[in-house]
Protein backbone atom coordinates (compact mmCIF):
# COMPACT_ATOMS: atom_id res chain seq x y z
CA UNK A 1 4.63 -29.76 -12.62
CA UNK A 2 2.19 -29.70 -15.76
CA UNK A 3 -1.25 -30.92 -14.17
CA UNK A 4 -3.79 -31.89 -16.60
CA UNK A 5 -7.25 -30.98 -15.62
CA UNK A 6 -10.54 -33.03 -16.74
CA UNK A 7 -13.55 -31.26 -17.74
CA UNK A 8 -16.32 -31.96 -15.19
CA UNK A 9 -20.03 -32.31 -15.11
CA UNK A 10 -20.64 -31.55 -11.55
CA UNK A 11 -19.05 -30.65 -8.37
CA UNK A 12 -20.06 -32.38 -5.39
CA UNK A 13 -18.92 -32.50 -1.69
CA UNK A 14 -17.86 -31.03 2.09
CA UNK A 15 -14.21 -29.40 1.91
CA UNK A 16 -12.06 -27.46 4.51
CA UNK A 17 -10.32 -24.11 3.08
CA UNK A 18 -6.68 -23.80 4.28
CA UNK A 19 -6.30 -21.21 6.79
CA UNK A 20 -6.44 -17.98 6.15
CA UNK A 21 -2.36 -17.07 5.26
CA UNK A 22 -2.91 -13.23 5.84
CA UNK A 23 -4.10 -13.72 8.98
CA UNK A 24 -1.60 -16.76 9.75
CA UNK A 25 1.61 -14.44 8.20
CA UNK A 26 0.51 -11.63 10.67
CA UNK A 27 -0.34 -14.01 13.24
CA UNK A 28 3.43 -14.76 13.56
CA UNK A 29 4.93 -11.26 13.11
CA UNK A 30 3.18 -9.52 15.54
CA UNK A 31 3.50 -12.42 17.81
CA UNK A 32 7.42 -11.93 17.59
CA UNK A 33 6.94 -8.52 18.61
CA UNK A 34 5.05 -9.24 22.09
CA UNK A 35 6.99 -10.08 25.41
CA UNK A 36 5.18 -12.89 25.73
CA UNK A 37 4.13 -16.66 24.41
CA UNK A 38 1.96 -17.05 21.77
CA UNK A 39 -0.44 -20.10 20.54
CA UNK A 40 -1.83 -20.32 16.79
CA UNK A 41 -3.98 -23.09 15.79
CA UNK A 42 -4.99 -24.23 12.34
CA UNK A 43 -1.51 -22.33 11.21
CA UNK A 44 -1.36 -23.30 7.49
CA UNK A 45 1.06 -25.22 5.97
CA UNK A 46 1.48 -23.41 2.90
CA UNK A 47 4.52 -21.45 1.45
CA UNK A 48 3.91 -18.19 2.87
CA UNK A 49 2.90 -18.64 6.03
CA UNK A 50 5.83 -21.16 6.70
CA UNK A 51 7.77 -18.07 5.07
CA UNK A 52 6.96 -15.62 7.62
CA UNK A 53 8.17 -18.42 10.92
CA UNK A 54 11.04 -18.62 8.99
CA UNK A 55 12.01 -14.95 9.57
CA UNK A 56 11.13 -14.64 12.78
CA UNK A 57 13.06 -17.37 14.16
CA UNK A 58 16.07 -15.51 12.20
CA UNK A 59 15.00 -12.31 14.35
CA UNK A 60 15.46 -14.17 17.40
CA UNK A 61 11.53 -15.56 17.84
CA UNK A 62 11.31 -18.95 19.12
CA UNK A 63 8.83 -21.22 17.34
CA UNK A 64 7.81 -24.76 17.90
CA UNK A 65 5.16 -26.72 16.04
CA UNK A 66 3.86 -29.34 17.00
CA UNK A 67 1.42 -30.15 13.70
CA UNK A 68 -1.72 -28.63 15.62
CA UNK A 69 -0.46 -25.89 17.44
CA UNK A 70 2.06 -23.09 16.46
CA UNK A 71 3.57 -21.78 19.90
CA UNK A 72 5.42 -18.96 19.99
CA UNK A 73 7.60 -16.96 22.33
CA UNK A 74 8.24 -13.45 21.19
CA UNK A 75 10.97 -11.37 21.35
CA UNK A 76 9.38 -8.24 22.22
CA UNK A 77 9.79 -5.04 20.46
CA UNK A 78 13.04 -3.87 22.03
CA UNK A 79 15.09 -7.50 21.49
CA UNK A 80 14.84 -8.79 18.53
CA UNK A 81 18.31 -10.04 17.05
CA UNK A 82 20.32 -8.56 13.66
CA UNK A 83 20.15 -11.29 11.24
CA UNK A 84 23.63 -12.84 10.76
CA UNK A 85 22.48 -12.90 6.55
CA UNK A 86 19.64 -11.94 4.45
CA UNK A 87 16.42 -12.63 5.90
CA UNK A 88 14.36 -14.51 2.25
CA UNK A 89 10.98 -13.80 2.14
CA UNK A 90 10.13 -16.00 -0.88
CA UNK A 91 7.38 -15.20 -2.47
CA UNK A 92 5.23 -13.37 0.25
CA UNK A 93 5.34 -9.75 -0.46
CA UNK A 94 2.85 -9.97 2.52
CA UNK A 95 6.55 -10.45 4.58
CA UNK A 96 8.48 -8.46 2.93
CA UNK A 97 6.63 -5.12 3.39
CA UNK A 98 5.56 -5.98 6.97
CA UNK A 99 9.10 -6.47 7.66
CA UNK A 100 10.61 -3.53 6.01
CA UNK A 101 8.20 -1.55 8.87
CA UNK A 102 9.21 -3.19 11.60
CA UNK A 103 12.45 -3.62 11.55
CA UNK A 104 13.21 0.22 10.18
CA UNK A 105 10.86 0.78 13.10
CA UNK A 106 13.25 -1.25 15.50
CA UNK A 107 16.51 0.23 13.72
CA UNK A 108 17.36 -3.31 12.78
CA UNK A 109 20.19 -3.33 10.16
CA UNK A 110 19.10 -6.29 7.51
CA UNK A 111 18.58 -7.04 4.47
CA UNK A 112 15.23 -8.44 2.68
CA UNK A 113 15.01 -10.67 -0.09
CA UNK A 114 12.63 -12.66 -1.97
CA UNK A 115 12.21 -15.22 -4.89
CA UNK A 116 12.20 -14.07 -8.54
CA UNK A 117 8.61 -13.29 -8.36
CA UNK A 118 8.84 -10.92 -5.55
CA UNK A 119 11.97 -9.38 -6.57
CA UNK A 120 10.10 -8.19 -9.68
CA UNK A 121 7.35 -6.67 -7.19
CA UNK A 122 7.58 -2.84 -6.70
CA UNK A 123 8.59 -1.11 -3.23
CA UNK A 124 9.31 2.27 -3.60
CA UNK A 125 5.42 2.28 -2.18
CA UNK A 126 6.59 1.50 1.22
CA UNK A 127 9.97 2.69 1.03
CA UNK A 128 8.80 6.61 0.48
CA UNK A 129 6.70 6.63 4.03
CA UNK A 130 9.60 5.29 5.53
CA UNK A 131 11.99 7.63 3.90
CA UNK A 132 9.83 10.36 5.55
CA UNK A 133 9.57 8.79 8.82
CA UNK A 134 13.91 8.84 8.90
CA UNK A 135 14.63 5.25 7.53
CA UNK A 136 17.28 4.45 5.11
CA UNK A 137 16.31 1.78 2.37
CA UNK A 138 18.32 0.95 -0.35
CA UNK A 139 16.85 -0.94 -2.91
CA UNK A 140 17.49 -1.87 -6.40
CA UNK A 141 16.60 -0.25 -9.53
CA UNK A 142 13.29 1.67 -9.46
CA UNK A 143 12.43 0.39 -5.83
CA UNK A 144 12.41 -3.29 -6.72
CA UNK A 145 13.92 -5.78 -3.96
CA UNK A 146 16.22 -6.37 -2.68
CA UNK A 147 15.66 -4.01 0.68
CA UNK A 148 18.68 -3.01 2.72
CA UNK A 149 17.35 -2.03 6.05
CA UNK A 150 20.40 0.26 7.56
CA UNK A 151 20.33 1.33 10.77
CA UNK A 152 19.49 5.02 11.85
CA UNK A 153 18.28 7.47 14.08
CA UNK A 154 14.78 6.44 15.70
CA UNK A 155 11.82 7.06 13.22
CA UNK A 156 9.41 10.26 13.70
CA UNK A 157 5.80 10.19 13.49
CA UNK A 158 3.89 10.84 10.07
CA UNK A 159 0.38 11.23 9.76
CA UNK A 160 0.28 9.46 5.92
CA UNK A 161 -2.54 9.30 3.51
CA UNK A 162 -2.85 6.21 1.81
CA UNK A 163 -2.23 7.20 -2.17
CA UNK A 164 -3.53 3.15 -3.16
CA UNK A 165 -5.98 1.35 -1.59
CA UNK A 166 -3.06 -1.41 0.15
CA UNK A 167 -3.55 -3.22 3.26
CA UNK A 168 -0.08 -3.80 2.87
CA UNK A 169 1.46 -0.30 2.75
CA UNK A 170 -0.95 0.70 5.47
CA UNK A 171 0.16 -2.24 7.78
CA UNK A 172 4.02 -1.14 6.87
CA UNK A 173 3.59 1.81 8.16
CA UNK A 174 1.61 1.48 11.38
CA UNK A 175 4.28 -1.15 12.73
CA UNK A 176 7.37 1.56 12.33
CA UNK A 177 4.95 3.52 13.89
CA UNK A 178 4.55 1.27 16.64
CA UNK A 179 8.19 2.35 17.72
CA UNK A 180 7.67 6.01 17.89
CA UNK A 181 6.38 7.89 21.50
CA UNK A 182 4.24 10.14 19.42
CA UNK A 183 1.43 8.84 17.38
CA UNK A 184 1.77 7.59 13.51
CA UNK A 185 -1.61 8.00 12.12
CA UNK A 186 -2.40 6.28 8.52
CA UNK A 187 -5.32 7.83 7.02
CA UNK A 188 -7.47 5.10 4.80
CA UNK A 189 -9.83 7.07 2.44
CA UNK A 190 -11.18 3.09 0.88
CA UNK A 191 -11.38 0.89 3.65
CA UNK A 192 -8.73 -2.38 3.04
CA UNK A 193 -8.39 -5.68 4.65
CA UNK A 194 -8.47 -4.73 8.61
CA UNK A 195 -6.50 -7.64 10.07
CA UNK A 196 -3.33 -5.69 10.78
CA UNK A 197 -5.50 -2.84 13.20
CA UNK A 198 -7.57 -5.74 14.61
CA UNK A 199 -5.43 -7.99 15.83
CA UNK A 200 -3.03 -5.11 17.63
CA UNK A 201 -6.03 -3.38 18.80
CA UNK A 202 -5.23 -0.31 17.56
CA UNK A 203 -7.25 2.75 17.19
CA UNK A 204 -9.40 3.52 14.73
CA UNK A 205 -11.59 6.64 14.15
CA UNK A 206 -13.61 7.76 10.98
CA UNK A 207 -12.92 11.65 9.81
CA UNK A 208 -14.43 12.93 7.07
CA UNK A 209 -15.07 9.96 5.27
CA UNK A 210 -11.72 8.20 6.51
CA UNK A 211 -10.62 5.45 8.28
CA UNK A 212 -7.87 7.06 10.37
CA UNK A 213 -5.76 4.37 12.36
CA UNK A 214 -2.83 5.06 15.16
CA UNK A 215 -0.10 3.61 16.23
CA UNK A 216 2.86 4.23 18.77
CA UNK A 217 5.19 2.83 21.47
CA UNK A 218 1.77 3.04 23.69
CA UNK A 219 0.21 0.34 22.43
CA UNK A 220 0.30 -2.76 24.28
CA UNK A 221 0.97 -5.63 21.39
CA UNK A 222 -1.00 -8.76 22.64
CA UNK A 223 -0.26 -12.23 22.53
CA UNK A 224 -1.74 -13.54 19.38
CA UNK A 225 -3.34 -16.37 21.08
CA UNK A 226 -6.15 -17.41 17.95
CA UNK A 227 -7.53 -19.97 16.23
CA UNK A 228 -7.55 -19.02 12.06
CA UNK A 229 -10.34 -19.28 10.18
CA UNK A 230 -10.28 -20.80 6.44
CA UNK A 231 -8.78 -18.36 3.88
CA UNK A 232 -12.30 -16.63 1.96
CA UNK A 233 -9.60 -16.28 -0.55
CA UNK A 234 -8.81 -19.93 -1.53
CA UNK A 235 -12.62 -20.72 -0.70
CA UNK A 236 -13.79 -17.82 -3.63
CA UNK A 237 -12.33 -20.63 -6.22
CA UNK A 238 -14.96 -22.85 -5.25
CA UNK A 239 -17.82 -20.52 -5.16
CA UNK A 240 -16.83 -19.63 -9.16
CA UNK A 241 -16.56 -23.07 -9.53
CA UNK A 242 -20.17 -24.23 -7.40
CA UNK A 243 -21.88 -21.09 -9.81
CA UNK A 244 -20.85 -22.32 -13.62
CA UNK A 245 -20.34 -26.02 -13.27
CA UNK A 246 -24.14 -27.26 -13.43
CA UNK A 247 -25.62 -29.64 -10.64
CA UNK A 248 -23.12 -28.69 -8.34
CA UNK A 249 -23.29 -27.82 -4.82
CA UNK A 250 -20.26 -27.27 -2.31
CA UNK A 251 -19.86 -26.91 1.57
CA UNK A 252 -17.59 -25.14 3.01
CA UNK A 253 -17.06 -24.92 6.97
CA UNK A 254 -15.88 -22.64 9.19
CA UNK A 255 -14.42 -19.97 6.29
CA UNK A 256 -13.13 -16.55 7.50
CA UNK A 257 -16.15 -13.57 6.62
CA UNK A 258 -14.51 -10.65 7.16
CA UNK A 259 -16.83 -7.77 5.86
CA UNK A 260 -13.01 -6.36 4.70
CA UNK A 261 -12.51 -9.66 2.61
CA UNK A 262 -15.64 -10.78 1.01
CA UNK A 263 -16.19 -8.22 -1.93
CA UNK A 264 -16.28 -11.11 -4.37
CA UNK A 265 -19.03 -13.15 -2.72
CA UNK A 266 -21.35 -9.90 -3.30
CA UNK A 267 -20.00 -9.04 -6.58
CA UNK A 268 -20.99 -13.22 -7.33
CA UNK A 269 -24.33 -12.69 -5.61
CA UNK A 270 -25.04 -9.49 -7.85
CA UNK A 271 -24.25 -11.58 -10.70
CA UNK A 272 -27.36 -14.09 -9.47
CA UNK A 273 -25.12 -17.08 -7.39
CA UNK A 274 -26.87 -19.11 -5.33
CA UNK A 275 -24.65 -18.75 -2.06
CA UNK A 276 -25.47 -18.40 1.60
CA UNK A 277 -23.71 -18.23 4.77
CA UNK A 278 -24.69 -20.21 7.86
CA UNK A 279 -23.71 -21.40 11.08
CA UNK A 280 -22.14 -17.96 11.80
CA UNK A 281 -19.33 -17.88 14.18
CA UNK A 282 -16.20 -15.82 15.37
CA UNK A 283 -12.58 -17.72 16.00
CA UNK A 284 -10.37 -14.69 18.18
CA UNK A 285 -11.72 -11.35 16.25
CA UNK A 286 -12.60 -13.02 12.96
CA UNK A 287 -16.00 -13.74 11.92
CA UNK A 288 -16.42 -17.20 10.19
CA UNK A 289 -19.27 -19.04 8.48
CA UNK A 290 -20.04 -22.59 6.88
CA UNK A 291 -20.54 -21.33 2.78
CA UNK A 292 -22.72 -22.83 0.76
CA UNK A 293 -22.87 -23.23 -3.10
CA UNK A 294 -24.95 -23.99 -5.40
CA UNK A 295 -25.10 -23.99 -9.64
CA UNK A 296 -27.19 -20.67 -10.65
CA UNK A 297 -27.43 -18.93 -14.37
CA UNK A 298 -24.89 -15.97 -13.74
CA UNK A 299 -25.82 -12.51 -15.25
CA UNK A 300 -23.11 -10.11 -16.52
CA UNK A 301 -21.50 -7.30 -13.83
CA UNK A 302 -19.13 -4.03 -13.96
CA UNK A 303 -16.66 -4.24 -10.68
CA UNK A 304 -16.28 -0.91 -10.04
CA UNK A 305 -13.05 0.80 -8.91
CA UNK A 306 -13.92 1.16 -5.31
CA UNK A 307 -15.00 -2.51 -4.57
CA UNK A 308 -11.44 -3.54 -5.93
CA UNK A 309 -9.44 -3.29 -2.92
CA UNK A 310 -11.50 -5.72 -0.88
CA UNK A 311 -12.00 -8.26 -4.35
CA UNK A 312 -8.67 -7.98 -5.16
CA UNK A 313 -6.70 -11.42 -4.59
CA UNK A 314 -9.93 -12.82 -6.17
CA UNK A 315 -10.88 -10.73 -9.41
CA UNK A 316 -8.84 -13.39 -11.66
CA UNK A 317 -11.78 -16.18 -10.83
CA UNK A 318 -13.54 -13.78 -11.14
CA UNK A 319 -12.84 -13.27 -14.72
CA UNK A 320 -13.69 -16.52 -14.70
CA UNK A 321 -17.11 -16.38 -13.49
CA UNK A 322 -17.88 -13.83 -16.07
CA UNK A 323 -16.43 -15.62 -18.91
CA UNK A 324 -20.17 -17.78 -18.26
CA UNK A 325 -22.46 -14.91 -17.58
CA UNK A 326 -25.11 -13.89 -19.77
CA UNK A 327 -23.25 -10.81 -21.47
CA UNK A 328 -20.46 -8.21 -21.48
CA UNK A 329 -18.96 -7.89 -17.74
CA UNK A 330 -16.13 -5.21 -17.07
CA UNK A 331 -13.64 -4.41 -14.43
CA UNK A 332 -12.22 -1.06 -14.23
CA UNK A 333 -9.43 0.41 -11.73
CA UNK A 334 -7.50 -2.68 -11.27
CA UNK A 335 -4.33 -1.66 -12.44
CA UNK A 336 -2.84 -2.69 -9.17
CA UNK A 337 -3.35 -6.55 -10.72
CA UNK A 338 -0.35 -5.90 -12.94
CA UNK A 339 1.92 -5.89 -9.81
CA UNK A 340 1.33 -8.78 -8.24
CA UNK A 341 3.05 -12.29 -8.50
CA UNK A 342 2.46 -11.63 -12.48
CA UNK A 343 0.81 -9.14 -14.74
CA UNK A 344 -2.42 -10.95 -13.16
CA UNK A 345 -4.58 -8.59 -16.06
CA UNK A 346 -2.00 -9.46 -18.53
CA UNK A 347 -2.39 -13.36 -17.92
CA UNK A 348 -5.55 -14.12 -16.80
CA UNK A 349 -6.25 -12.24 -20.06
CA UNK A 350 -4.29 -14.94 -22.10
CA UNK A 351 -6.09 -18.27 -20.08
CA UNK A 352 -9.15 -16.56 -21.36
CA UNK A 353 -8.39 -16.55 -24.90
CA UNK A 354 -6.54 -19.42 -24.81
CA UNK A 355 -10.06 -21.31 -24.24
CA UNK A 356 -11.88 -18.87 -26.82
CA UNK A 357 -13.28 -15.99 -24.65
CA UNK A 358 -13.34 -12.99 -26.25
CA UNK A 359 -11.59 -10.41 -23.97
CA UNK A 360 -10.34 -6.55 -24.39
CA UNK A 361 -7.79 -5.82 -22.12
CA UNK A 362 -7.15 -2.15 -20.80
CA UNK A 363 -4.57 -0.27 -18.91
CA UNK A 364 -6.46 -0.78 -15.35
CA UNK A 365 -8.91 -3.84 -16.51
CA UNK A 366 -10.58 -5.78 -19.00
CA UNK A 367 -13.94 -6.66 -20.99
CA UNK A 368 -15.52 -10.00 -20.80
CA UNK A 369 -17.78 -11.32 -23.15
CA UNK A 370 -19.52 -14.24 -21.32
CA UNK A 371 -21.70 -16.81 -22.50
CA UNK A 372 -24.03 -19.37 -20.30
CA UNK A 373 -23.31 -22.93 -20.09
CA UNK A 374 -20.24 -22.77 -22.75
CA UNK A 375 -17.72 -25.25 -23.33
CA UNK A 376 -14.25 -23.61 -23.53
CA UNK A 377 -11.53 -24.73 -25.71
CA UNK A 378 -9.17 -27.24 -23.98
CA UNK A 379 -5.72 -25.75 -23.97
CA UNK A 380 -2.32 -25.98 -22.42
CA UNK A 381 -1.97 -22.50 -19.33
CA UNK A 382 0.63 -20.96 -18.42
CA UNK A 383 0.14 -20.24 -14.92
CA UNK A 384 3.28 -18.48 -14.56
CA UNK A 385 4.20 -19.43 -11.29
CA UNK A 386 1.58 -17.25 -9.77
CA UNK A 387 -0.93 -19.20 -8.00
CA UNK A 388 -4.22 -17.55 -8.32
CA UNK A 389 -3.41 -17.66 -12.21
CA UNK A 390 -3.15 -21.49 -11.44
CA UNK A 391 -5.93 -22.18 -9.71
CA UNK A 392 -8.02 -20.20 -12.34
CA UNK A 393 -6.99 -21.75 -15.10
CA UNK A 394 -7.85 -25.12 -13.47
CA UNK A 395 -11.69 -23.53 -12.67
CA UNK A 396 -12.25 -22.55 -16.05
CA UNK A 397 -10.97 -25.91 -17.82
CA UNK A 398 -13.47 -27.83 -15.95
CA UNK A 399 -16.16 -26.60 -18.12
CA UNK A 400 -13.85 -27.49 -21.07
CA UNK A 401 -14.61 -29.51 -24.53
CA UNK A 402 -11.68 -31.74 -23.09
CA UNK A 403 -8.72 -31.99 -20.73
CA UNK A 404 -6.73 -28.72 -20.61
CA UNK A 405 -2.77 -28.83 -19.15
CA UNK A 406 -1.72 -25.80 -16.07
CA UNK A 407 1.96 -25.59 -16.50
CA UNK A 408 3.87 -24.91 -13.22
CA UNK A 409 0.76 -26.01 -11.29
CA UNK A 410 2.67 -26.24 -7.91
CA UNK A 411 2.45 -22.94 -7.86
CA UNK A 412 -1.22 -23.72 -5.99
CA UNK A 413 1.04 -24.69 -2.87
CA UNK A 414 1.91 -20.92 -2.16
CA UNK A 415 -1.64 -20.18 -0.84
CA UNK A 416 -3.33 -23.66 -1.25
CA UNK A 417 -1.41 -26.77 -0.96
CA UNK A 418 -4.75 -29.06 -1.11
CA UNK A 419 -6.29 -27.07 -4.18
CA UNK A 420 -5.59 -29.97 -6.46
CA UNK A 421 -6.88 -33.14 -3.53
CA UNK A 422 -9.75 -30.67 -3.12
CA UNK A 423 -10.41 -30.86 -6.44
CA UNK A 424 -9.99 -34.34 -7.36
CA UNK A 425 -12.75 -34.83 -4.29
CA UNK A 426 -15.07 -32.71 -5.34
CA UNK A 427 -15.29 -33.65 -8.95
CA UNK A 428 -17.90 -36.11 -10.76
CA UNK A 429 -16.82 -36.98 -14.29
């Protein structure tokens, strides 16, 4: 789909993120893994999350869906089936390495697989814990997908330091872990997203400047019985937007504010954007809030390495943001951007100068030289099937000199199937 993308000279309006997919993909996993029945609301109906039922109900999970609700009936730990083929996790590497834990945590022979995208993402990350907790993985080349689960001897307790900042990796690991009679601890020197430890209660103690979390066959694994909040990470394209795009002002309710997840609305604030959050609430363990945005003259930032982790599904918008700030911005230690859907450095580099910002790219980030209230050359982006590549590429050419083109612009629907309704409402022309 090539979606052509008018410039616009305000954004106006009340819109509803999509649910929050990391919490909706976990949502479902750990809900196959308790004895018991399960009821999600606001599950989202994009790629992902739909992904992750998919696999379960292959593992033996029962799921029904009744277009409000998501019910479902776990298997428990000790029953879930062998897959009679590959169990496709698409394009959700969020899946995939969740997966890979629990089912070389169950000793459940399968095989993972995934689209091209994910097939191209690296594993070896996940797949050397496991190697030391007993598994046996075999993957292809260099770690890549696909991931043959074989069945072994029951897995023995680590205590594993985290060598990235990965809520990912982390979560891999404390679900094998939760198969094991003797604690697997995963030691977190830069805090990461927290869902996975919050919503299986597990333990979590600071030591020496650490997050240490635990896991075993102790813990109970509740029913995930939850209402999810709107994904912070689809509503961060409309704060970029609300901030550059003058005379705007955007509400958005009931939005997911996990302290773990909402780097990029301080990093915005630090650049001077007008946002607040009101009308505080919590849906299960997740705080939410109604965000509001307003236009604001942005001044230039550096995201430093540590605040990465918690920015990082966001720092291409980012990019964005800066490309309109009053000066030279910089990100450093984001090399992990270059292992995502795409080379996420590598392209949101190229929509950049595409539309005439000067940029210097560098092994783990890139320099922005921003300029206030600029019109950006209208060009044709290649989003390369990565979403958050799309649905920057559409931010930045509404401040354009005229309409710009987003090749592969379904991509949105992987994470945000409304993104392009959301805009159409929103913009004045």
């Amino acid at each position: 789909m090539i979606k052509t993308v008018e410039p616009a000279l305000r954004l106006k309006g009340t819109i509803t993120p999509p649910a929050d997919k990391s919490i909706a993909q976990r949502a479902a996993l750990f809900a196959m893994l308790c004895d018991r029945t399960s009821q999600i609301t606001n599950y989202p109906v994009a790629e992902d999350p739909r992904t992750a039922l998919a696999c379960i109900r292959q593992l033996g999970a029962k799921v029904a869906d009744d277009g409000v609700t998501v019910t479902i009936t776990g298997t428990g730990r000790d029953n879930m089936a062998v897959p009679t083929g590959p169990v496709d996790c698409g394009n959700s590497g969020t899946v995939m390495r969740l997966l890979a834990g629990i089912l070389a945590g169950a000793g459940i022979p399968a095989t993972l697989i995934g689209d091209a995208s994910l097939s191209r993402r690296p594993m070896k990350r996940i797949i050397d814990p496991l190697a030391r907790m007993g598994a046996e993985i075999v993957s292809a080349e260099g770690g890549l997908p696909p991931l043959e689960i074989r069945h072994g001897n029951p897995l023995q307790p680590v205590r594993f330091r985290l060598p990235v900042a990965s809520a990912q990796l982390k979560s891999c690991v404390l679900l094998a872990g939760l198969f094991g009679e003797d604690a697997t601890q995963v030691v977190e020197p830069v805090s990461t997203r927290n869902h996975t430890e919050t919503m299986l209660g597990l333990p979590v103690v600071r030591e020496d400047g650490a997050n240490v979390i635990s896991s075993s066959r102790r813990q109970v694994i509740p029913a995930q019985n939850l209402q999810i909040p709107g994904d912070f990470s689809a509503a961060a394209f409309w704060l970029v937007a609300g901030s550059i795009i003058p005379d705007s002002e955007i509400v958005m309710p009931s939005t997911g504010v996990n302290p773990t997840r909402t780097a990029s609305m301080h990093i915005l604030r630090r650049m001077g954007a007008d946002i607040v959050d009101e009308a505080k609430d919590r849906t299960g363990n997740e705080p939410a809030a109604h965000l509001r945005v307003r236009s604001a003259p942005l001044k230039p930032t550096r995201i430093r390495p540590e605040e990465i982790p918690n920015a990082i599904d966001e720092l291409p918008v980012l990019c964005v943001a800066m490309a309109f700030a009053d000066g030279v911005s910089r990100i450093t230690g984001a090399e992990e951007l270059r292992f995502k859907e795409s080379d996420r450095l590598e392209a949101i580099q190229q929509v950049l100068e595409a539309a005439g910002v000067r940029v210097e790219g560098h092994r783990d980030g890139l320099t922005i030289y921003g300029e206030p209230g600029r019109k950006v050359r209208a060009a044709r982006h290649d989003s390369r099937h990565d979403h958050r590549i799309a649905m920057a590429a559409a931010i930045l050419s509404l401040m354009g000199d005229a309409p710009s083109q987003i090749d592969n612009a379904e991509a949105a629907s992987v994470s945000y199937p409304e993104f392009w309704a959301h805009l159409d409402t929103l913009a004045h022309r």
